[in-house]
Protein backbone atom coordinates (compact mmCIF):
# COMPACT_ATOMS: atom_id res chain seq x y z
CA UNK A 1 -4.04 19.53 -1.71
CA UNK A 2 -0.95 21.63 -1.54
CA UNK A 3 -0.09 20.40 1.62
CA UNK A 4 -0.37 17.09 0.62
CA UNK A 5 1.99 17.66 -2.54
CA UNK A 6 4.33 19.54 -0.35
CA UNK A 7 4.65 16.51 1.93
CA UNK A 8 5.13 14.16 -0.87
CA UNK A 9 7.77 16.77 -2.26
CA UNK A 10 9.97 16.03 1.16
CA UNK A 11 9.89 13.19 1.04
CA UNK A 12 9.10 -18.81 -14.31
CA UNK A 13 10.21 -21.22 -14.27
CA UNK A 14 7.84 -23.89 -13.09
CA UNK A 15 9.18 -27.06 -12.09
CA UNK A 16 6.64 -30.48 -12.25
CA UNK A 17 7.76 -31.01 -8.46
CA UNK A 18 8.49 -28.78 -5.98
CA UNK A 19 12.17 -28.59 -4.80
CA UNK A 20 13.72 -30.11 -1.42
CA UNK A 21 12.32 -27.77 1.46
CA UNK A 22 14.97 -25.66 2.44
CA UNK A 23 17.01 -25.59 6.13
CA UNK A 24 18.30 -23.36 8.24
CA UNK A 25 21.45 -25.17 8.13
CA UNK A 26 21.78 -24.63 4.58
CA UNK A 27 20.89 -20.97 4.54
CA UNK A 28 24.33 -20.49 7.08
CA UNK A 29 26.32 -22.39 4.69
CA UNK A 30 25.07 -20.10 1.79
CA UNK A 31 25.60 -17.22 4.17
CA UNK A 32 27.46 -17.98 6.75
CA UNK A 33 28.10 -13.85 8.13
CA UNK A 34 24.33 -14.50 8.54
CA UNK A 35 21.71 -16.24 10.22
CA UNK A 36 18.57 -14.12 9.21
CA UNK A 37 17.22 -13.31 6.11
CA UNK A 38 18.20 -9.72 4.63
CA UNK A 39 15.29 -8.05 2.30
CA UNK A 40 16.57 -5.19 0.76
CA UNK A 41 13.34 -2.83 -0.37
CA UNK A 42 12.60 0.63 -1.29
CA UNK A 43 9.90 2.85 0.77
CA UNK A 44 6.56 2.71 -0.74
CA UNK A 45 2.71 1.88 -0.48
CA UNK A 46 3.51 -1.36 -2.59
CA UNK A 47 6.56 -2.55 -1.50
CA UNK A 48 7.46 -1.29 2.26
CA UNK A 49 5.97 1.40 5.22
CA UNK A 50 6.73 0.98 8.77
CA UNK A 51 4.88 3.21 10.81
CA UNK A 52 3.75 3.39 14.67
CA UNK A 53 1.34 0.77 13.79
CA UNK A 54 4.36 -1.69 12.30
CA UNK A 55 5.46 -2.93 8.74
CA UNK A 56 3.43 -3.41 5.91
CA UNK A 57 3.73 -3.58 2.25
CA UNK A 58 3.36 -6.50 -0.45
CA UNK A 59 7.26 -7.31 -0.61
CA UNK A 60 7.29 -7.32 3.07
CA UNK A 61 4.33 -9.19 3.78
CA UNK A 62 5.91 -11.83 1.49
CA UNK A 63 9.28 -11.28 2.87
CA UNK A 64 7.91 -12.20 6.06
CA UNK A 65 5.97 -15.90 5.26
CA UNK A 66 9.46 -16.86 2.94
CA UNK A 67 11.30 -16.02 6.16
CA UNK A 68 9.29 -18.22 8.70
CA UNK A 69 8.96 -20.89 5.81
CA UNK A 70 12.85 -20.55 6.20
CA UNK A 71 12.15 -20.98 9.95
CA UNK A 72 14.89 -17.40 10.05
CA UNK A 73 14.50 -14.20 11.39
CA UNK A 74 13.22 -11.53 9.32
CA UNK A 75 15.17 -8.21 8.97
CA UNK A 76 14.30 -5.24 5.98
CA UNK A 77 16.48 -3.28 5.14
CA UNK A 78 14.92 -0.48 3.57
CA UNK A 79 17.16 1.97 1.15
CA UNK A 80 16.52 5.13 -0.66
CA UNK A 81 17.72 4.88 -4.32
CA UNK A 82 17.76 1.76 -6.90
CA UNK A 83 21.88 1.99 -7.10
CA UNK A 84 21.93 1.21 -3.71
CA UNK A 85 20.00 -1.25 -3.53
CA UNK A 86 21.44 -3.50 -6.23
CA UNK A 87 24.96 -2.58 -4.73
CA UNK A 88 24.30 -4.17 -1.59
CA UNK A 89 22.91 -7.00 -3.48
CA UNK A 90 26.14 -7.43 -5.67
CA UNK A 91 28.01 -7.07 -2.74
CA UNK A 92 26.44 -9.88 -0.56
CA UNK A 93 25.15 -7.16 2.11
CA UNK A 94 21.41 -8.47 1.40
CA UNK A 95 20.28 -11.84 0.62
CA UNK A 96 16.95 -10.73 -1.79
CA UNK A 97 15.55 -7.58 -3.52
CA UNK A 98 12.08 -7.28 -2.86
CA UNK A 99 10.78 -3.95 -4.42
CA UNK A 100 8.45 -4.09 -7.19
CA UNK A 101 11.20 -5.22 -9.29
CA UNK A 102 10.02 -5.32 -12.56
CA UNK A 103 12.17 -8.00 -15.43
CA UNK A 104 14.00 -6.94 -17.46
CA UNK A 105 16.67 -7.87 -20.06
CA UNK A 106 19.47 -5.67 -18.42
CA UNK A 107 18.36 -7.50 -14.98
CA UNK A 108 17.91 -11.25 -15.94
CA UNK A 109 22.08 -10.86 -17.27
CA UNK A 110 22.73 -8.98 -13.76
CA UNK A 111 20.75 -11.31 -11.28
CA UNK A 112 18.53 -14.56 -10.98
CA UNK A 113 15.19 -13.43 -11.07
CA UNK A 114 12.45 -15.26 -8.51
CA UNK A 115 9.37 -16.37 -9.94
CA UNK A 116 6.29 -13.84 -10.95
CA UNK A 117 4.19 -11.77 -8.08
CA UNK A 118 2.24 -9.98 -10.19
CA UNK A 119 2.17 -8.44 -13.34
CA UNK A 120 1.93 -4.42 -14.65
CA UNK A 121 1.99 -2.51 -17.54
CA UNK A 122 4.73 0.07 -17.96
CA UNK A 123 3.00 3.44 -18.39
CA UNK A 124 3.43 6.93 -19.67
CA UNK A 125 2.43 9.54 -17.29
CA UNK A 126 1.02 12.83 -17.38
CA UNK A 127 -1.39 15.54 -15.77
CA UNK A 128 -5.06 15.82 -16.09
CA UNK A 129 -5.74 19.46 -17.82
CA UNK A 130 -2.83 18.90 -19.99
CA UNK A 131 -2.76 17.59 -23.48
CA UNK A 132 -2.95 13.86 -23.48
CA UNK A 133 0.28 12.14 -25.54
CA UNK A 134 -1.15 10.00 -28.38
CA UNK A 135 2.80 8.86 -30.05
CA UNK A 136 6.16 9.11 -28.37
CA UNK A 137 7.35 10.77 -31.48
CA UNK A 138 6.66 14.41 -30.12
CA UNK A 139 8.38 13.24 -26.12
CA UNK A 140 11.83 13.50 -27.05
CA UNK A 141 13.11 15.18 -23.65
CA UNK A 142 10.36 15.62 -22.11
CA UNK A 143 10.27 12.34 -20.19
CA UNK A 144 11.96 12.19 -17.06
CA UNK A 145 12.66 8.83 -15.41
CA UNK A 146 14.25 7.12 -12.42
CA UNK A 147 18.17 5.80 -13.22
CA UNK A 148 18.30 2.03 -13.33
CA UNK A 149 14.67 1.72 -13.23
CA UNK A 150 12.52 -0.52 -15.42
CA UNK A 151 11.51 2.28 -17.16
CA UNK A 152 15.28 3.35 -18.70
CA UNK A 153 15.21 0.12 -20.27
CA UNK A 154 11.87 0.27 -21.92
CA UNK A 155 12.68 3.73 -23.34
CA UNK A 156 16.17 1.79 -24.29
CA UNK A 157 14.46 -0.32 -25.83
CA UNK A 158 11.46 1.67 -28.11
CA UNK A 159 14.40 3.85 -29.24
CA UNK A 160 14.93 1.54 -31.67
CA UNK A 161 12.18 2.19 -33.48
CA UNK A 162 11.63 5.89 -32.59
CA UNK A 163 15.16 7.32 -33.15
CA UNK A 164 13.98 10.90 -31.94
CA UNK A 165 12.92 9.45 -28.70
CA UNK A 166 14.97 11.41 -25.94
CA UNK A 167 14.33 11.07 -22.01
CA UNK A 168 15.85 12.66 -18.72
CA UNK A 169 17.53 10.11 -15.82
CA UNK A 170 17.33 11.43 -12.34
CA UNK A 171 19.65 9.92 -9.26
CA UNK A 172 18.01 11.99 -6.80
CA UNK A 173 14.44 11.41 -6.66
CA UNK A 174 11.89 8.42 -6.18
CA UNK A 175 9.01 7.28 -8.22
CA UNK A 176 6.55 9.18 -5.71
CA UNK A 177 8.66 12.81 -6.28
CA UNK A 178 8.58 12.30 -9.94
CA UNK A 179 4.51 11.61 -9.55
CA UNK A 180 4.44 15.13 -7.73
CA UNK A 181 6.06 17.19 -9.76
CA UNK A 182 4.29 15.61 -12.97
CA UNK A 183 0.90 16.40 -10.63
CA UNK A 184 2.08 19.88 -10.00
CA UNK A 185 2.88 20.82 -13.37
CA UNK A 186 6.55 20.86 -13.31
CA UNK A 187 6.91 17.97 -15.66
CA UNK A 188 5.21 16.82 -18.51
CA UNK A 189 5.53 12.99 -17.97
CA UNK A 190 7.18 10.05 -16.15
CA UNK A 191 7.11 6.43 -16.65
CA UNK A 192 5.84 4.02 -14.29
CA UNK A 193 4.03 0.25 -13.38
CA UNK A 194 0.23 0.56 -13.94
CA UNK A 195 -0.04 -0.18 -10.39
CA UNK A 196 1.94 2.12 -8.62
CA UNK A 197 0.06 4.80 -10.64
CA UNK A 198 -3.37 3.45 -9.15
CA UNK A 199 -2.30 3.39 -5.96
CA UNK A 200 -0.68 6.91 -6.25
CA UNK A 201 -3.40 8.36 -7.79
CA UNK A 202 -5.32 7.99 -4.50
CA UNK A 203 -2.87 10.81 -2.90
CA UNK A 204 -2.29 12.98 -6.72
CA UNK A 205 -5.84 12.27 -8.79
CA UNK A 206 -4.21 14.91 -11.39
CA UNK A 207 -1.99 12.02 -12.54
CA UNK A 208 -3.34 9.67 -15.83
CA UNK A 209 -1.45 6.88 -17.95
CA UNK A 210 -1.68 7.10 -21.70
CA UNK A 211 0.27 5.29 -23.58
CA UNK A 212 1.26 1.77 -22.54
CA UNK A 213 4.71 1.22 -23.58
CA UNK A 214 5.33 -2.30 -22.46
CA UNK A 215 2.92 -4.71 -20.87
CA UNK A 216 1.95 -7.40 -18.70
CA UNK A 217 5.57 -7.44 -17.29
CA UNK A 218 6.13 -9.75 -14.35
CA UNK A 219 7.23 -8.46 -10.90
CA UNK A 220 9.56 -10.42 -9.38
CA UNK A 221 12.40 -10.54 -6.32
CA UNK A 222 16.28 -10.57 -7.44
CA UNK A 223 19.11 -12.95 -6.13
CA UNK A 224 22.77 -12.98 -6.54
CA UNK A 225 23.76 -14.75 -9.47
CA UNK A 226 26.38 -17.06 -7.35
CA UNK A 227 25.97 -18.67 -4.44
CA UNK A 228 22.09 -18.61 -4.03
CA UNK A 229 21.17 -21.72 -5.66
CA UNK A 230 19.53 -23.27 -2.39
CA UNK A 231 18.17 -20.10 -1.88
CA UNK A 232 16.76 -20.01 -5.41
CA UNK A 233 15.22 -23.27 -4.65
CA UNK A 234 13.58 -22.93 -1.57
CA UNK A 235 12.03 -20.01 -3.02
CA UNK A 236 10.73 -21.86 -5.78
CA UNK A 237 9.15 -24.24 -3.80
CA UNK A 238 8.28 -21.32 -0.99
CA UNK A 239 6.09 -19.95 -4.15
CA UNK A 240 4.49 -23.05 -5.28
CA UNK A 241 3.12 -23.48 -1.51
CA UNK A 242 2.12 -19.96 -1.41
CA UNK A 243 0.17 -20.02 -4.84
CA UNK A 244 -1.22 -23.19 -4.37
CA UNK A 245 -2.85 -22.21 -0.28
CA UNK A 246 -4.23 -18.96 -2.05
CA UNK A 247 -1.85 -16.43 -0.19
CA UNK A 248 -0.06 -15.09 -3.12
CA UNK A 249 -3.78 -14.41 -4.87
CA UNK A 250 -4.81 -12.99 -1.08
CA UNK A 251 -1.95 -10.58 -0.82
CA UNK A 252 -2.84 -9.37 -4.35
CA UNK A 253 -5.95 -8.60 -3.64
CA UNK A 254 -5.51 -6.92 -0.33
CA UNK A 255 -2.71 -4.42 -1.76
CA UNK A 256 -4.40 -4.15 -5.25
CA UNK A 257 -7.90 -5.52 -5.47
CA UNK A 258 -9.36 -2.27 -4.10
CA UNK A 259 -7.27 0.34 -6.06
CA UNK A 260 -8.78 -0.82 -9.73
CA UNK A 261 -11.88 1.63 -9.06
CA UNK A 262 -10.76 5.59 -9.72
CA UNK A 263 -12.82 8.69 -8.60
CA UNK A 264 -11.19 11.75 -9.73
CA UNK A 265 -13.74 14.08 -7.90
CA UNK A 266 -14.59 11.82 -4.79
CA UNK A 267 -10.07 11.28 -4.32
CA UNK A 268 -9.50 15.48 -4.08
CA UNK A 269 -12.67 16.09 -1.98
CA UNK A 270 -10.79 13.15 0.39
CA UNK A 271 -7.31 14.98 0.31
CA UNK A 272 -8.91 17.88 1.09
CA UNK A 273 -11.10 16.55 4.09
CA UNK A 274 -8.04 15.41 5.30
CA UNK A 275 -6.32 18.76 5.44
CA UNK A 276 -9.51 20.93 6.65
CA UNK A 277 -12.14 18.21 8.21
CA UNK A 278 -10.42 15.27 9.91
CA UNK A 279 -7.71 17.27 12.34
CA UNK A 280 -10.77 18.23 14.14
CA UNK A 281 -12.16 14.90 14.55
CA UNK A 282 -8.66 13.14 14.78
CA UNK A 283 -7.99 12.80 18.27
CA UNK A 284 -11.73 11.58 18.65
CA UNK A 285 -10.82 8.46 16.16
CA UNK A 286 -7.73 7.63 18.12
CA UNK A 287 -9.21 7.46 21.22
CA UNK A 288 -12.29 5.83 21.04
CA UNK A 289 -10.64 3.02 17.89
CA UNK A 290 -9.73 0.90 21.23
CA UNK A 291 -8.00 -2.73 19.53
CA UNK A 292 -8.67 -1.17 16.02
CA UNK A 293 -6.61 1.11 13.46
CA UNK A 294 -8.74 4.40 14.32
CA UNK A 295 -7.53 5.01 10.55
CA UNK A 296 -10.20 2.59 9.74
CA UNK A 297 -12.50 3.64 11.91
CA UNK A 298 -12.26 7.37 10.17
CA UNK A 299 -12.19 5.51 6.76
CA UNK A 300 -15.42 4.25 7.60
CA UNK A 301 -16.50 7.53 9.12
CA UNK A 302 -15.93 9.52 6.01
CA UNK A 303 -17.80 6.92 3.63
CA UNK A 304 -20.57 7.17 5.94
CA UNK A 305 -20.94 11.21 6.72
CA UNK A 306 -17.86 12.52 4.79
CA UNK A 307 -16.78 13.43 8.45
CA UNK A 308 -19.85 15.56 8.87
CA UNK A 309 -21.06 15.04 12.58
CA UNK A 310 -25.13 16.26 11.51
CA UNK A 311 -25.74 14.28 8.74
CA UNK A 312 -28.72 12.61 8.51
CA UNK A 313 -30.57 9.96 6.15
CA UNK A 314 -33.80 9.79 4.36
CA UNK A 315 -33.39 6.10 5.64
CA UNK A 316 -33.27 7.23 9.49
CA UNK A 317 -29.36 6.82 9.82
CA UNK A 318 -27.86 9.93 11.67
CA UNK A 319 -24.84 11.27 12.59
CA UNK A 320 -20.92 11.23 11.64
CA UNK A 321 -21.02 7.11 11.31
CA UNK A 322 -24.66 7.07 10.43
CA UNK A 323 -25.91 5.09 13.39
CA UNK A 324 -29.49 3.50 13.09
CA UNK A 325 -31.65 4.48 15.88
CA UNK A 326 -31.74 0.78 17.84
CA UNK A 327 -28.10 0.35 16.78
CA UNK A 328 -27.11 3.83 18.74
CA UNK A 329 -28.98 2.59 21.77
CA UNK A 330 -27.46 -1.29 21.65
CA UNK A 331 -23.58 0.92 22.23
CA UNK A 332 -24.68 3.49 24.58
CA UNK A 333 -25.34 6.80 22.22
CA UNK A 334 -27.78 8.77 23.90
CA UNK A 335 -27.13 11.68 21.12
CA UNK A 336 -26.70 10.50 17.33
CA UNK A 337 -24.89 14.15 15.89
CA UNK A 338 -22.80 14.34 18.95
CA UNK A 339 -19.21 13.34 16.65
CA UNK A 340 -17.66 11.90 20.07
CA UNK A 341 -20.64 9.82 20.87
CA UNK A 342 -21.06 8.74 17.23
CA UNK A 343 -17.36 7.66 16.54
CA UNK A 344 -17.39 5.43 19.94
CA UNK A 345 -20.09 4.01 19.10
CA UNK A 346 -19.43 3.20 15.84
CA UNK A 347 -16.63 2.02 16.87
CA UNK A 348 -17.71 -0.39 19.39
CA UNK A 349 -20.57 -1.54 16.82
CA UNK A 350 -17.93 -2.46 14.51
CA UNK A 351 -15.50 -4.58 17.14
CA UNK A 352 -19.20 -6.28 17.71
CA UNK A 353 -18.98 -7.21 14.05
CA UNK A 354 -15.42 -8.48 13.80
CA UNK A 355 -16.55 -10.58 17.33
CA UNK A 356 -19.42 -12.31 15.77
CA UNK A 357 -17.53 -13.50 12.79
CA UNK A 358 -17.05 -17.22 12.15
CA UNK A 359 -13.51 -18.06 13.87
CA UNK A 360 -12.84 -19.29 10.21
CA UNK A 361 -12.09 -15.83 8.99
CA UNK A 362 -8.24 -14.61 8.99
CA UNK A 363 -7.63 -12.01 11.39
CA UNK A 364 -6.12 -9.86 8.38
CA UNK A 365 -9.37 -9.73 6.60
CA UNK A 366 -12.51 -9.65 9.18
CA UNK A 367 -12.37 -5.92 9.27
CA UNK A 368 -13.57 -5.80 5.23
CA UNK A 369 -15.97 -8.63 6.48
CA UNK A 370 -17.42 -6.79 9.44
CA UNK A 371 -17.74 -3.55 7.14
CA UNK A 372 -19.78 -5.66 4.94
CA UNK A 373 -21.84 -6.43 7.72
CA UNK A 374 -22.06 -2.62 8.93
CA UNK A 375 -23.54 -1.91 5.34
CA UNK A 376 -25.54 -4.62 4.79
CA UNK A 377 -26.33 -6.55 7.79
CA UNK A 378 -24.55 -9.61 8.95
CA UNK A 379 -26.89 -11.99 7.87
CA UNK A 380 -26.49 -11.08 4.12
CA UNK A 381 -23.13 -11.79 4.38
CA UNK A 382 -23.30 -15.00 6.10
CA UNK A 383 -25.63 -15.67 2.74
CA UNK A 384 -23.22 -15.12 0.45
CA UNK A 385 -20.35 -16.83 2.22
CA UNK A 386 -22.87 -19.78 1.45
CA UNK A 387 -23.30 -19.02 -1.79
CA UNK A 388 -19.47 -18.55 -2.48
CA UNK A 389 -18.74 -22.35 -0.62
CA UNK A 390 -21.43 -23.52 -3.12
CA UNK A 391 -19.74 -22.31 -5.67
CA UNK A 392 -16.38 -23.51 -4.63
CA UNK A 393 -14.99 -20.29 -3.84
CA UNK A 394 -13.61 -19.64 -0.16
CA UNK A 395 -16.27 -18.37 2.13
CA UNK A 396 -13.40 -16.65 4.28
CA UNK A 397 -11.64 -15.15 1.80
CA UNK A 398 -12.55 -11.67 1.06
CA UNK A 399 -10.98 -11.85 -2.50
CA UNK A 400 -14.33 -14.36 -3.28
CA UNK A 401 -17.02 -13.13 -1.13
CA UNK A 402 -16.56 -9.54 -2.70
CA UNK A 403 -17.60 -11.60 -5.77
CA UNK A 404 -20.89 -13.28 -4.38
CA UNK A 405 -22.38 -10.62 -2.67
CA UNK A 406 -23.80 -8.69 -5.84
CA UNK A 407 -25.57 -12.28 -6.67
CA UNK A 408 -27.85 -11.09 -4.15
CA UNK A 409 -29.55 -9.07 -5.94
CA UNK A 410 -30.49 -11.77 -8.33
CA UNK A 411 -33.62 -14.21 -7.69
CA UNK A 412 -32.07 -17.75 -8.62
CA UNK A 413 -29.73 -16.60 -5.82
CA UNK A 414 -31.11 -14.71 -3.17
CA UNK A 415 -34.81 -17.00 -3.11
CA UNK A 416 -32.82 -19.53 -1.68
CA UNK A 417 -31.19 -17.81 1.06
CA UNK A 418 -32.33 -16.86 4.66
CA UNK A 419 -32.13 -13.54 4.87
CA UNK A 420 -33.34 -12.89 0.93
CA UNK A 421 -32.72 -10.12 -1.48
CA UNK A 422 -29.84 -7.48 -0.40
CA UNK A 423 -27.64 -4.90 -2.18
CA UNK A 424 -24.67 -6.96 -1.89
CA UNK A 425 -23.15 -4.36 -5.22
CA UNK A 426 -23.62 -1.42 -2.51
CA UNK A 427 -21.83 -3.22 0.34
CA UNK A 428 -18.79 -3.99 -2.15
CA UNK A 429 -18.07 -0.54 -3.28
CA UNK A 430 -18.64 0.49 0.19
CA UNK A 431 -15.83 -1.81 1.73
CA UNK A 432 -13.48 -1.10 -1.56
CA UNK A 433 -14.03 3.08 -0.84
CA UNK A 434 -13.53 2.28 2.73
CA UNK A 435 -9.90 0.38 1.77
CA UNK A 436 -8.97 2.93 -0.68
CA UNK A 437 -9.61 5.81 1.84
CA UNK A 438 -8.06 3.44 4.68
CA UNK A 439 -4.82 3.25 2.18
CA UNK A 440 -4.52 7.23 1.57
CA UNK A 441 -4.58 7.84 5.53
CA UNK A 442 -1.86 5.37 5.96
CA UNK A 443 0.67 6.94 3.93
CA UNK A 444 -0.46 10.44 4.43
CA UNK A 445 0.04 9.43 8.27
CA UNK A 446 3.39 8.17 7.51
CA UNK A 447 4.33 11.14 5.37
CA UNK A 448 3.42 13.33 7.98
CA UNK A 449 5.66 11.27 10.37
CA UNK A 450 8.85 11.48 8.02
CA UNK A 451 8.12 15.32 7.76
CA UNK A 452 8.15 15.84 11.44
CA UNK A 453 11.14 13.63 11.84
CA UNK A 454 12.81 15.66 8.53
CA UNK A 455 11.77 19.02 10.44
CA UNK A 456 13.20 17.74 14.35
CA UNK A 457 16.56 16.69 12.74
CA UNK A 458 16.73 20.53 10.69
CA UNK A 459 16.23 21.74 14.25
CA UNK A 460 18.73 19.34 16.06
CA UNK A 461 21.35 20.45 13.28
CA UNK A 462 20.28 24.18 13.73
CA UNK A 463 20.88 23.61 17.43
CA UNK A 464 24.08 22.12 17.19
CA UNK A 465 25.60 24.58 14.52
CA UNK A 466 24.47 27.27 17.33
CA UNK A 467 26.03 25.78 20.03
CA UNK A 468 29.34 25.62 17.61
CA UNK A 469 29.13 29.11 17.07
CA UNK A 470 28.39 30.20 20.29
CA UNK A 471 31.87 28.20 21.14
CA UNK A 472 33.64 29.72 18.65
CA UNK A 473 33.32 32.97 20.44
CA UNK A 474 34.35 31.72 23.77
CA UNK A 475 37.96 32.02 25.10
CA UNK A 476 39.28 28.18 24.86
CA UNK A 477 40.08 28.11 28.54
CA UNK A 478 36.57 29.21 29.96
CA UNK A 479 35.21 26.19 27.31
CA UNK A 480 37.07 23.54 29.26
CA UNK A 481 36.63 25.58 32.79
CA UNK A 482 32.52 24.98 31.73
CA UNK A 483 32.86 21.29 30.62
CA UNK A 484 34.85 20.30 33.90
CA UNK A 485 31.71 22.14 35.42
């Protein structure tokens, strides 16, 4: 755990018919410096990550299906602070914001705002242990808060009718710093979206909203005020298409679906696994994962065993992935508690599972299928997909299955299926742990990754101020005598 905090320390409008669809030609008039589309985000779970296994993020995901609607190249350009961002915004370096931007007053007078993503609550935070806040009368100072965040202008605003209320801006920091120092104890509370502390909470389980000072608040991107009209417009009708095809519900429930559900016991005894259990077994994920994220594959792994290589089941199961006895032989494991034999062929079993899925499936969400099926067998879940299309619901969309499967374990459902009565509750929360845990190992990988690049830069700079020294020493003439060398 204190590695982990150390790490994070471094660290509408609706229209009755949709607008004109809107060209390329027309986006190079708007802009004509340009002939891409310019996201400008800030880093985070939510919003934007790029790691060795590429870009992901809500905002970007989005970014990228407005910019091929736009029939444009994509290009993100991440920054570090909120000032900066809206800067290059004002000053025509971007084209959109695309960060979790929350409305507010201040903001709709600054910018056009896009049309709702999502909404939050704005949240007071604080640490588990500590006493919980019941009024803001008692804060005053004691609140510390990100400058030009949503959260300044919330505060702004409840002043009004608690004139003691008194809060801290910092320049310097991001939402994730303030969330670990709150977690370590060296502040009493933050504000924040009732999402972001979900999906932080996965990383610092000592944080906990109390009291919810402004709610169901709509996330949305920002424009320029002038000159983005057509942009404005194709947007609105970008958003239509994407609400009305189910991708804007889809994204939602990939990024936040799974994140609802909070263990405070089972999320440290994961942190911790991850700094004492899982470098042992890490290599062993990477190289037997083949075409999948081995981060998934050890996801799955540690709701299975908990990473522990000898564990064994009442039920038969055995070993770190918990491998039936006729599934171990159908993948080639001669010896169920031998880890390396147990994570390849878990992992093979799994690629089995995302094969035999009905072509119908997205690629983006057969892996949550095929776990289903690795829980529960693949012929339950083929049930409920029925179910679901009976029902009207998608049978390939995750989002709706996940709400089927429990039926399963009611009579008027499951007596007219094929394969019968199943746990389908028990195959839910084990795909939702599995995407929670698959979530944590993400950023933790790409924390570990900034660190690293953080630490070889210290060293480059250390280097270089040596080499500068040892110059400085050196008569001037035997410098250039060794750089003609």
């Amino acid at each position: 755990m204190t590695k982990l905090l150390t790490i994070i320390s471094f660290s509408f409008l609706l229209v009755a018919c949709e607008p004109p669809r809107f060209e390329v030609t027309e986006f190079v008039e708007t802009s004509p410096k340009r002939t891409v589309l310019k996201v400008g985000t800030l880093y985070g779970s939510q919003t934007y990550l790029n790691s060795d296994l590429g870009e992901s993020g809500f905002d970007y995901e989005m970014a990228a299906k407005f910019a091929a609607y736009l029939d444009v190249p994509l290009e993100m350009v991440p920054y570090t602070h909120r000032q900066q961002l809206f800067a290059a915004l004002r000053n025509d370096e971007i084209d959109i914001v695309a960060a979790a931007i929350t409305t507010t007053q201040n903001r709709r007078e600054q910018f056009l705002l896009g049309p709702a993503l999502y909404e939050v609550n704005q949240v007071l935070i604080y640490k588990t242990g500590t006493q919980k806040p019941r009024n803001l009368d008692n804060l005053s100072g004691d609140i510390y808060v990100i400058s030009e965040s949503a959260a300044v202008d919330t505060l702004t605003s409840l002043q009004q009718s608690h004139p003691n209320l008194k809060w801290q801006q910092v320049y310097d920091k991001d939402n994730e710093e303030l969330f670990s120092l709150v977690a370590k104890g060296e502040l009493l509370y933050t504000v924040a979206d009732s999402k972001s502390l979900r999906i932080n909470q996965r990383y610092l389980p000592e944080l906990r909203g109390s009291i919810v000072l402004d709610d169901k608040t709509d996330v949305v991107w920002l424009l320029r005020p002038n000159g983005s009209d057509r942009l404005m417009g194709s947007l609105l009708s970008f958003w239509h298409q994407q609400k009305r095809n189910g991708t804007l519900e889809h994204l939602n429930e990939k990024y936040f679906g799974h994140v609802k559900r909070f263990d405070y016991v089972d999320t440290r005894a994961f942190i911790r696994a991850i700094d004492n259990v899982l470098p042992e077994y890490q290599a062993l994920f990477e190289k037997h994962a083949g075409d999948l994220d081995w981060r998934k594959v050890a996801a799955a792994g540690y709701q299975e065993s908990h990473w522990n290589p000898k564990a064994r089941s009442p039920t038969g199961v055995r070993g770190m992935m918990m491998l039936t006895q006729p599934t171990a032989s159908s993948v080639g494991v001669d010896n169920r508690l031998d880890a390396e034999q147990s994570i390849r062929g878990g992992a093979i079993y799994l690629q089995k599972m995302i094969d035999r899925l009905p072509a119908s499936i997205p690629d983006s969400q057969r892996i949550w299928f095929a776990l289903a099926s690795y829980n529960v067998g693949l012929g339950h879940v083929e049930d409920a997909r029925k179910i679901a299309q009976g029902m009207g619901k998608d049978p390939s969309a995750w989002r709706d299955v996940k709400e089927v499967l429990p039926l399963l374990q009611q009579r008027k459902y499951y007596q007219h299926t094929r394969y019968g009565y199943a746990r389908g509750n028990e195959a839910v929360h084990y795909v939702e742990n599995i995407r929670r845990y698959y979530d944590t190992l993400v950023w933790v990988d790409s924390q570990n990754k900034q660190l690293e690049l953080m630490q070889q830069q210290a060293e480059n700079d250390s280097t270089g101020q040596a080499k500068t020294s040892a110059n400085d020493d050196k008569n001037p003439e035997d410098i250039v005598k060794s750089a003609a060398q």
